[in-house]
C-alpha atoms as a PDB file:
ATOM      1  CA  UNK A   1       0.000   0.000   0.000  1.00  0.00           C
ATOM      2  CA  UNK A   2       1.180   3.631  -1.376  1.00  0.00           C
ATOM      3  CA  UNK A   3       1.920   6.544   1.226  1.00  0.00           C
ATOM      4  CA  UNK A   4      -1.167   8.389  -1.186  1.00  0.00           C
ATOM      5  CA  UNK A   5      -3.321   5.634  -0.855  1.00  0.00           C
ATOM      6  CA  UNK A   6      -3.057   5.158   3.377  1.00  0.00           C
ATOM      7  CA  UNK A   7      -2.922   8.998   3.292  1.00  0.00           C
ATOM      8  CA  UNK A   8      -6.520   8.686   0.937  1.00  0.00           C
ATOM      9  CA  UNK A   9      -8.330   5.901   3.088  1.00  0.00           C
ATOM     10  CA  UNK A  10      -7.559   7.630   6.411  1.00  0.00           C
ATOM     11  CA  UNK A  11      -8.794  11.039   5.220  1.00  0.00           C
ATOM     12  CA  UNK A  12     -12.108   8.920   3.689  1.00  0.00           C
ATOM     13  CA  UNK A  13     -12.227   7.193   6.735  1.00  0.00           C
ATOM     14  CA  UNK A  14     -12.104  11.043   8.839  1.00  0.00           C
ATOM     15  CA  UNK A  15     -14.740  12.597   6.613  1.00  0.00           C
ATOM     16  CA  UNK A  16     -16.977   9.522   7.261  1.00  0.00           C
ATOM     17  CA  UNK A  17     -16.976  10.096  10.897  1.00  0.00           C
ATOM     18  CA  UNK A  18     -17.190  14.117  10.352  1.00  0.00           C
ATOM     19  CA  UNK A  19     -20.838  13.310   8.211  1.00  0.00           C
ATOM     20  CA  UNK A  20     -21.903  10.670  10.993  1.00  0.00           C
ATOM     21  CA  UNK A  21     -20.889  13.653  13.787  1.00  0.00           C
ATOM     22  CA  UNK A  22     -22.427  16.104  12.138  1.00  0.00           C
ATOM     23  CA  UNK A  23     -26.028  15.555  12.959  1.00  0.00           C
ATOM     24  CA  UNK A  24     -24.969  15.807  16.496  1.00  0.00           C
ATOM     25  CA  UNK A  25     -23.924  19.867  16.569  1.00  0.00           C
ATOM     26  CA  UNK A  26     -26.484  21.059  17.142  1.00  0.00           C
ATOM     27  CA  UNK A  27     -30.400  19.972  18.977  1.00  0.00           C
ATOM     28  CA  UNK A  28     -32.188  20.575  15.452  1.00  0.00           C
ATOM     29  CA  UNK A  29     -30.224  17.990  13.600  1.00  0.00           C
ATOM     30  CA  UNK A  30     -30.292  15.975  16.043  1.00  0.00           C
ATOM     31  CA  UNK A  31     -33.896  16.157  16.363  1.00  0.00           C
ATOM     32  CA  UNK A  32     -34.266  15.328  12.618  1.00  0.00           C
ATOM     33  CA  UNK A  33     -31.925  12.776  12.211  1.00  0.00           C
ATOM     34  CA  UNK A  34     -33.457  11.084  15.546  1.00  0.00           C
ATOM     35  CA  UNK A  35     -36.941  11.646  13.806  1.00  0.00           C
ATOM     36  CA  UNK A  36     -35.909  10.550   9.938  1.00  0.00           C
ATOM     37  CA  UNK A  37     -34.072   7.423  11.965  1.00  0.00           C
ATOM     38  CA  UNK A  38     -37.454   6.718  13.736  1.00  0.00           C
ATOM     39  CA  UNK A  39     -39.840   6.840  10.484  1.00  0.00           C
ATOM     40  CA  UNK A  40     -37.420   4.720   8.723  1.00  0.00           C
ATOM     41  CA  UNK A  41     -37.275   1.937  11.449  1.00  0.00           C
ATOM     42  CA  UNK A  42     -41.000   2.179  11.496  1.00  0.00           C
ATOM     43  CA  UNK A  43     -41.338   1.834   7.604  1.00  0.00           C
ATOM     44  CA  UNK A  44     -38.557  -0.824   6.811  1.00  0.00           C
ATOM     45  CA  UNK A  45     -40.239  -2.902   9.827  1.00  0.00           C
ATOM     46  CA  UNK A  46     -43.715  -2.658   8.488  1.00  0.00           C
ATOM     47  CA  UNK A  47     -42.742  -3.366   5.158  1.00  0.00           C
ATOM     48  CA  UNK A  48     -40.961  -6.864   5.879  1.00  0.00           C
ATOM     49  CA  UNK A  49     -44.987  -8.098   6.305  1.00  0.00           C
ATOM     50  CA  UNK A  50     -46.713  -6.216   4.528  1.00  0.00           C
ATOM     51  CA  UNK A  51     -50.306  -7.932   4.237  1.00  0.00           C
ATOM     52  CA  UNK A  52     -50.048  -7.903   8.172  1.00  0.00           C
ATOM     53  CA  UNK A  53     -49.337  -4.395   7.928  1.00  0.00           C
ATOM     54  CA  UNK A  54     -52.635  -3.157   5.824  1.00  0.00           C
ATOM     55  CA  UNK A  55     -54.778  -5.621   7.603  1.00  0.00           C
ATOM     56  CA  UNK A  56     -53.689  -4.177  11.345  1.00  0.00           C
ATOM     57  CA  UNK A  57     -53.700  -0.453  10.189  1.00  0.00           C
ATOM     58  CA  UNK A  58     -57.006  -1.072   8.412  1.00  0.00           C
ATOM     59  CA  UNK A  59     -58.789  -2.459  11.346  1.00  0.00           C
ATOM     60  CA  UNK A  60     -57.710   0.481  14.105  1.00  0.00           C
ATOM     61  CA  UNK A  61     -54.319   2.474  13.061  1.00  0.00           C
ATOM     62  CA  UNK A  62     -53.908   3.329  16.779  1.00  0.00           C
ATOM     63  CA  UNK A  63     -52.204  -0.614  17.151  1.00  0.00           C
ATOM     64  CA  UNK A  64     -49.005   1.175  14.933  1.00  0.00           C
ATOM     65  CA  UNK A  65     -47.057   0.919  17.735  1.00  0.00           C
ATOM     66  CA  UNK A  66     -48.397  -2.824  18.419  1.00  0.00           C
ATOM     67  CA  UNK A  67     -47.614  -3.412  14.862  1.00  0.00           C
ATOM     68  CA  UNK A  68     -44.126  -2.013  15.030  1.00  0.00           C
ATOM     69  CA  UNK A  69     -43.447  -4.673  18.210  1.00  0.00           C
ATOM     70  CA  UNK A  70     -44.528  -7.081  16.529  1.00  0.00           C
ATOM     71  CA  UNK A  71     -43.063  -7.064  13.625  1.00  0.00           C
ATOM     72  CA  UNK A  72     -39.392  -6.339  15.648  1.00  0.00           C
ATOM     73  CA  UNK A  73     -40.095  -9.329  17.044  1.00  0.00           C
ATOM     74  CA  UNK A  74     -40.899 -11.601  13.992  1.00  0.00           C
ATOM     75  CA  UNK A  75     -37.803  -9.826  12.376  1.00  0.00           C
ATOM     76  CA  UNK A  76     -35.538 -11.014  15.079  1.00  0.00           C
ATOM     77  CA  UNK A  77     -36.966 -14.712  14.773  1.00  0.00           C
ATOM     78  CA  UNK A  78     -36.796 -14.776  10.948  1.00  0.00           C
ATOM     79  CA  UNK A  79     -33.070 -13.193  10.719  1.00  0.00           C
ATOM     80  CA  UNK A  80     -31.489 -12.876  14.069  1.00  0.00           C
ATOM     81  CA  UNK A  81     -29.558 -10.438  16.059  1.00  0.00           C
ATOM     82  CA  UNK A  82     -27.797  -9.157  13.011  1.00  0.00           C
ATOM     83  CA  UNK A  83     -30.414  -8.648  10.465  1.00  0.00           C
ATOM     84  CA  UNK A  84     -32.254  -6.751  13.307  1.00  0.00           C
ATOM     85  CA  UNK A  85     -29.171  -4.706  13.625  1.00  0.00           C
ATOM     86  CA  UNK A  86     -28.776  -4.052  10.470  1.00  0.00           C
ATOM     87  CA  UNK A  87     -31.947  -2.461  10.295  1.00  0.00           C
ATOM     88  CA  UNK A  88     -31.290  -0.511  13.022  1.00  0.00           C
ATOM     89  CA  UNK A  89     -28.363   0.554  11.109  1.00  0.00           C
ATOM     90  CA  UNK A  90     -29.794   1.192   8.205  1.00  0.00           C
ATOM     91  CA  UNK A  91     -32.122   3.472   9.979  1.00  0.00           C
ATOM     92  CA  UNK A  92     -29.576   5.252  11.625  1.00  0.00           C
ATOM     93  CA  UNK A  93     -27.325   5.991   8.557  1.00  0.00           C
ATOM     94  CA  UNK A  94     -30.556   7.364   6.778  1.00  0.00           C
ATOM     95  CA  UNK A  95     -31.164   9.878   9.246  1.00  0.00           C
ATOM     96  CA  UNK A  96     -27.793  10.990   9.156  1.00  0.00           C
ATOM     97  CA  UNK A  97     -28.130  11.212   5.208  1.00  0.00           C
ATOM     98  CA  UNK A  98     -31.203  13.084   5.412  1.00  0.00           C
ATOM     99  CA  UNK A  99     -29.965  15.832   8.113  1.00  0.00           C
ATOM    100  CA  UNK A 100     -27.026  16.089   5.600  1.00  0.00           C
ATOM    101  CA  UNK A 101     -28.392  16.015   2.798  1.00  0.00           C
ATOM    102  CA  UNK A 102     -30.896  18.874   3.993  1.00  0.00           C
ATOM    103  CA  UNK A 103     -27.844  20.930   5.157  1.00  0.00           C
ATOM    104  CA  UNK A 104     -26.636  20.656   1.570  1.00  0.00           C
ATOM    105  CA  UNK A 105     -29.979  21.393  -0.213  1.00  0.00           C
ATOM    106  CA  UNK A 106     -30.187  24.598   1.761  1.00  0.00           C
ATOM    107  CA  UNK A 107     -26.873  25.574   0.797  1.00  0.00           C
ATOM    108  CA  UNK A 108     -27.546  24.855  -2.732  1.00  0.00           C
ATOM    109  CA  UNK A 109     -30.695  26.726  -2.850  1.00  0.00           C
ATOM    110  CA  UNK A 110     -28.530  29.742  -1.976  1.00  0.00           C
ATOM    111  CA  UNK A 111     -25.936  29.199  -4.807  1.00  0.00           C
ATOM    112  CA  UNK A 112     -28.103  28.515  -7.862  1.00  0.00           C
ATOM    113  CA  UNK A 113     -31.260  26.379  -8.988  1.00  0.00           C
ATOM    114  CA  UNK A 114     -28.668  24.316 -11.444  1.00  0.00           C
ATOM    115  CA  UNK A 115     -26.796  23.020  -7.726  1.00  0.00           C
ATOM    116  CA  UNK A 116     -30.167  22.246  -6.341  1.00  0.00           C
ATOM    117  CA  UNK A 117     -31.125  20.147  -9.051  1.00  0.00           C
ATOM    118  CA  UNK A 118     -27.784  18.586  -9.019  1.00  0.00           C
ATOM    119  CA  UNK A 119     -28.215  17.819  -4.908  1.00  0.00           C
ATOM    120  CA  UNK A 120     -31.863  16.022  -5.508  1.00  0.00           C
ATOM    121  CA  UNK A 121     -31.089  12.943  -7.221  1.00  0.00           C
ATOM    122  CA  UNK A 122     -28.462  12.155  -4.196  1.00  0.00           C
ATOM    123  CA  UNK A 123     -31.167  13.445  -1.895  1.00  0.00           C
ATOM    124  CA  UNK A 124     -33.668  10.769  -2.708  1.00  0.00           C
ATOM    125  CA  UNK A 125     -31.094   8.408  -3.175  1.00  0.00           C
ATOM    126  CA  UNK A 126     -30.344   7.690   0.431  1.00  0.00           C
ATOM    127  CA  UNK A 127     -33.547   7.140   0.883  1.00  0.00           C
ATOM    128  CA  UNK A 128     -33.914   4.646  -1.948  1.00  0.00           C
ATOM    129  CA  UNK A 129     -30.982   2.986  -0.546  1.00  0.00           C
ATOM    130  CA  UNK A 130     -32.113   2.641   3.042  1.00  0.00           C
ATOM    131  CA  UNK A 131     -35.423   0.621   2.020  1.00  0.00           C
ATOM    132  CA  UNK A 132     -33.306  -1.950   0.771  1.00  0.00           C
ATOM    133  CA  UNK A 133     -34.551  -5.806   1.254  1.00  0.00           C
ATOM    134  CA  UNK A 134     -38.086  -3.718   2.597  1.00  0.00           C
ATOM    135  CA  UNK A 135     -38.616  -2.623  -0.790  1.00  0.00           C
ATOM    136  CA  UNK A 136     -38.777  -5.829  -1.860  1.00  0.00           C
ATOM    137  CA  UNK A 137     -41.747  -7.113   1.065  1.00  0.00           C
ATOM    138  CA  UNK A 138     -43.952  -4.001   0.164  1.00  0.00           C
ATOM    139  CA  UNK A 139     -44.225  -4.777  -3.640  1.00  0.00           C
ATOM    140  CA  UNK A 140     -45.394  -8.310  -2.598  1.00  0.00           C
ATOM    141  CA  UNK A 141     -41.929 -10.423  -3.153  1.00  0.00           C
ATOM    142  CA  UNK A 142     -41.145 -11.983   0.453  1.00  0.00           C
ATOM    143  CA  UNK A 143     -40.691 -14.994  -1.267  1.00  0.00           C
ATOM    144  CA  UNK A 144     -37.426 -13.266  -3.095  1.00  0.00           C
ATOM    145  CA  UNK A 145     -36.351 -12.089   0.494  1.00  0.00           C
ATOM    146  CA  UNK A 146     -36.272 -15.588   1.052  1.00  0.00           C
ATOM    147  CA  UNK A 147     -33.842 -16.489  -1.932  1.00  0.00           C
ATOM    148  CA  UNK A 148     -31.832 -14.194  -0.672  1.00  0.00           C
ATOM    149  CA  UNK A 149     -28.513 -15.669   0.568  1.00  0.00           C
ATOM    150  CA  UNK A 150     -28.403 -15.184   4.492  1.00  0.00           C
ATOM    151  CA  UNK A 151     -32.041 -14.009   4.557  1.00  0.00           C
ATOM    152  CA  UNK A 152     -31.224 -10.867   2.804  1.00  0.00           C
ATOM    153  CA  UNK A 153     -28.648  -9.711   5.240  1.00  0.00           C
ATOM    154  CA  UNK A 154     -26.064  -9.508   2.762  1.00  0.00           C
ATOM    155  CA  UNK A 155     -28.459  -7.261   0.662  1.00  0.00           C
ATOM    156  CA  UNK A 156     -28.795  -4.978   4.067  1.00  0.00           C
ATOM    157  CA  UNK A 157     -24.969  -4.375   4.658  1.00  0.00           C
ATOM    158  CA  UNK A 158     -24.708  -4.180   1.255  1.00  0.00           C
ATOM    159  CA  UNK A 159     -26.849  -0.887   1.369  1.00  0.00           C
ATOM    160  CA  UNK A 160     -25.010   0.254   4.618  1.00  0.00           C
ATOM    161  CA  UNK A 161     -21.555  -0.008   2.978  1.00  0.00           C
ATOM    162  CA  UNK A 162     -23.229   2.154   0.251  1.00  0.00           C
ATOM    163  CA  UNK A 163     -24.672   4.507   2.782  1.00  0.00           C
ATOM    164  CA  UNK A 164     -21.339   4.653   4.357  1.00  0.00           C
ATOM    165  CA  UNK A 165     -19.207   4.979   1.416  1.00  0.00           C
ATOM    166  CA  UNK A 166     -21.495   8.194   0.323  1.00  0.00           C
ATOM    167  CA  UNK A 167     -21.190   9.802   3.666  1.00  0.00           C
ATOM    168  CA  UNK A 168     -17.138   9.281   3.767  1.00  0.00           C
ATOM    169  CA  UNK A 169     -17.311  10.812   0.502  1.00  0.00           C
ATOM    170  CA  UNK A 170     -19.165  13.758   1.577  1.00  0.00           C
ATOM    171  CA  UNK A 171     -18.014  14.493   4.848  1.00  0.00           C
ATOM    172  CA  UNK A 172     -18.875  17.264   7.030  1.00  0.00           C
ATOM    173  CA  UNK A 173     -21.876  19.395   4.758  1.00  0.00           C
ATOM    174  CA  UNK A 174     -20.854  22.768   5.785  1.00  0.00           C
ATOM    175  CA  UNK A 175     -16.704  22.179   4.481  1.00  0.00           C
ATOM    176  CA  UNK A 176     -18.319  20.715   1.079  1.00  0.00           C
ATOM    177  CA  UNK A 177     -17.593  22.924  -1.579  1.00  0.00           C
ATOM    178  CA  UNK A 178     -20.857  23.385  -3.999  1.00  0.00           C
ATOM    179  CA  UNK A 179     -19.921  25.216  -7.299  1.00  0.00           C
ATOM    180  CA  UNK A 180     -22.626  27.481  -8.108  1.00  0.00           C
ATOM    181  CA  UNK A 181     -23.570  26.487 -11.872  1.00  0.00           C
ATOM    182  CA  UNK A 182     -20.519  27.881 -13.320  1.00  0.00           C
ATOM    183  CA  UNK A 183     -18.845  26.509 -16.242  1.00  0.00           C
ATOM    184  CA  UNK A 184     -14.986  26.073 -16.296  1.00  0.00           C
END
């Protein structure tokens, strides 16, 4: 391994944990990254049984939080202590995208509508990318879950090392330089 390539991976590895800090300078992001992480948990958990999901919410949607229990529980049966964490994970990753990726929109909006166009596709990327395997349960293919090798964990951390990778590439929002629409 290269002096430049260390020198790379350790400055990656510094700007990851500058994006997964960020969210916690101040009470706001905080608050939105603890309330993205929340609705995400809520939504990748109620999408792993879906038909459950309609026919509970249908009948009374005050048994959400019975739902949400529930389903934590089945989870954990179906794939264990690690695909449960690896929702959690996903979860928490996707709040710190979103808190990010709204401090990034903001400052976009202020340099140019070009930037802010630019920003969105990345925007509702991460939260493509932290359905995952749950995308799969709410369009009615558990069975392909199933298929999955290791119960779709693999699938999971496959999304969190994208997550990951994203954030280390960004790094802290407010140091991220955002050209304002201006050709070289």
């Amino acid at each position: 391994m290269t002096a430049d390539a260390s020198t790379e991976s350790l400055t990656r590895f510094r700007d990851l944990s500058d994006a997964l800090a960020y969210p916690l300078t101040s009470n706001t992001r905080l608050l939105i990254a603890g309330a993205v992480t929340l609705l995400t948990y809520v939504v990748l958990v109620l999408s792993t049984f879906p038909q459950f999901t309609v026919q509970l919410l249908a009948r009374n949607p005050t048994d959400l939080l019975y739902g949400v229990t529930a389903l934590t529980r089945e989870t954990y049966l179906s794939v264990g202590w690690v695909g449960l964490g690896l929702v959690v994970g996903y979860a928490v990753l996707t709040g710190v995208a979103v808190t990010n990726a709204v401090t990034l929109f903001r400052r976009a909006r202020r340099t140019g509508a070009s930037t802010v166009l630019g920003i969105l596709p990345g925007f509702l990327a991460a939260g493509c990318a932290s359905c995952g395997a749950g995308v799969l349960g709410a369009l009615g293919f558990v069975g392909a879950m199933a298929a999955l090798p290791f119960e779709g964990n693999l699938l999971r951390a496959g999304g969190i090392v994208l997550l990951a990778f994203f954030l280390g590439r960004t790094g802290d929002p407010r140091t991220c330089s955002i050209a304002g629409g201006t050709e070289p």
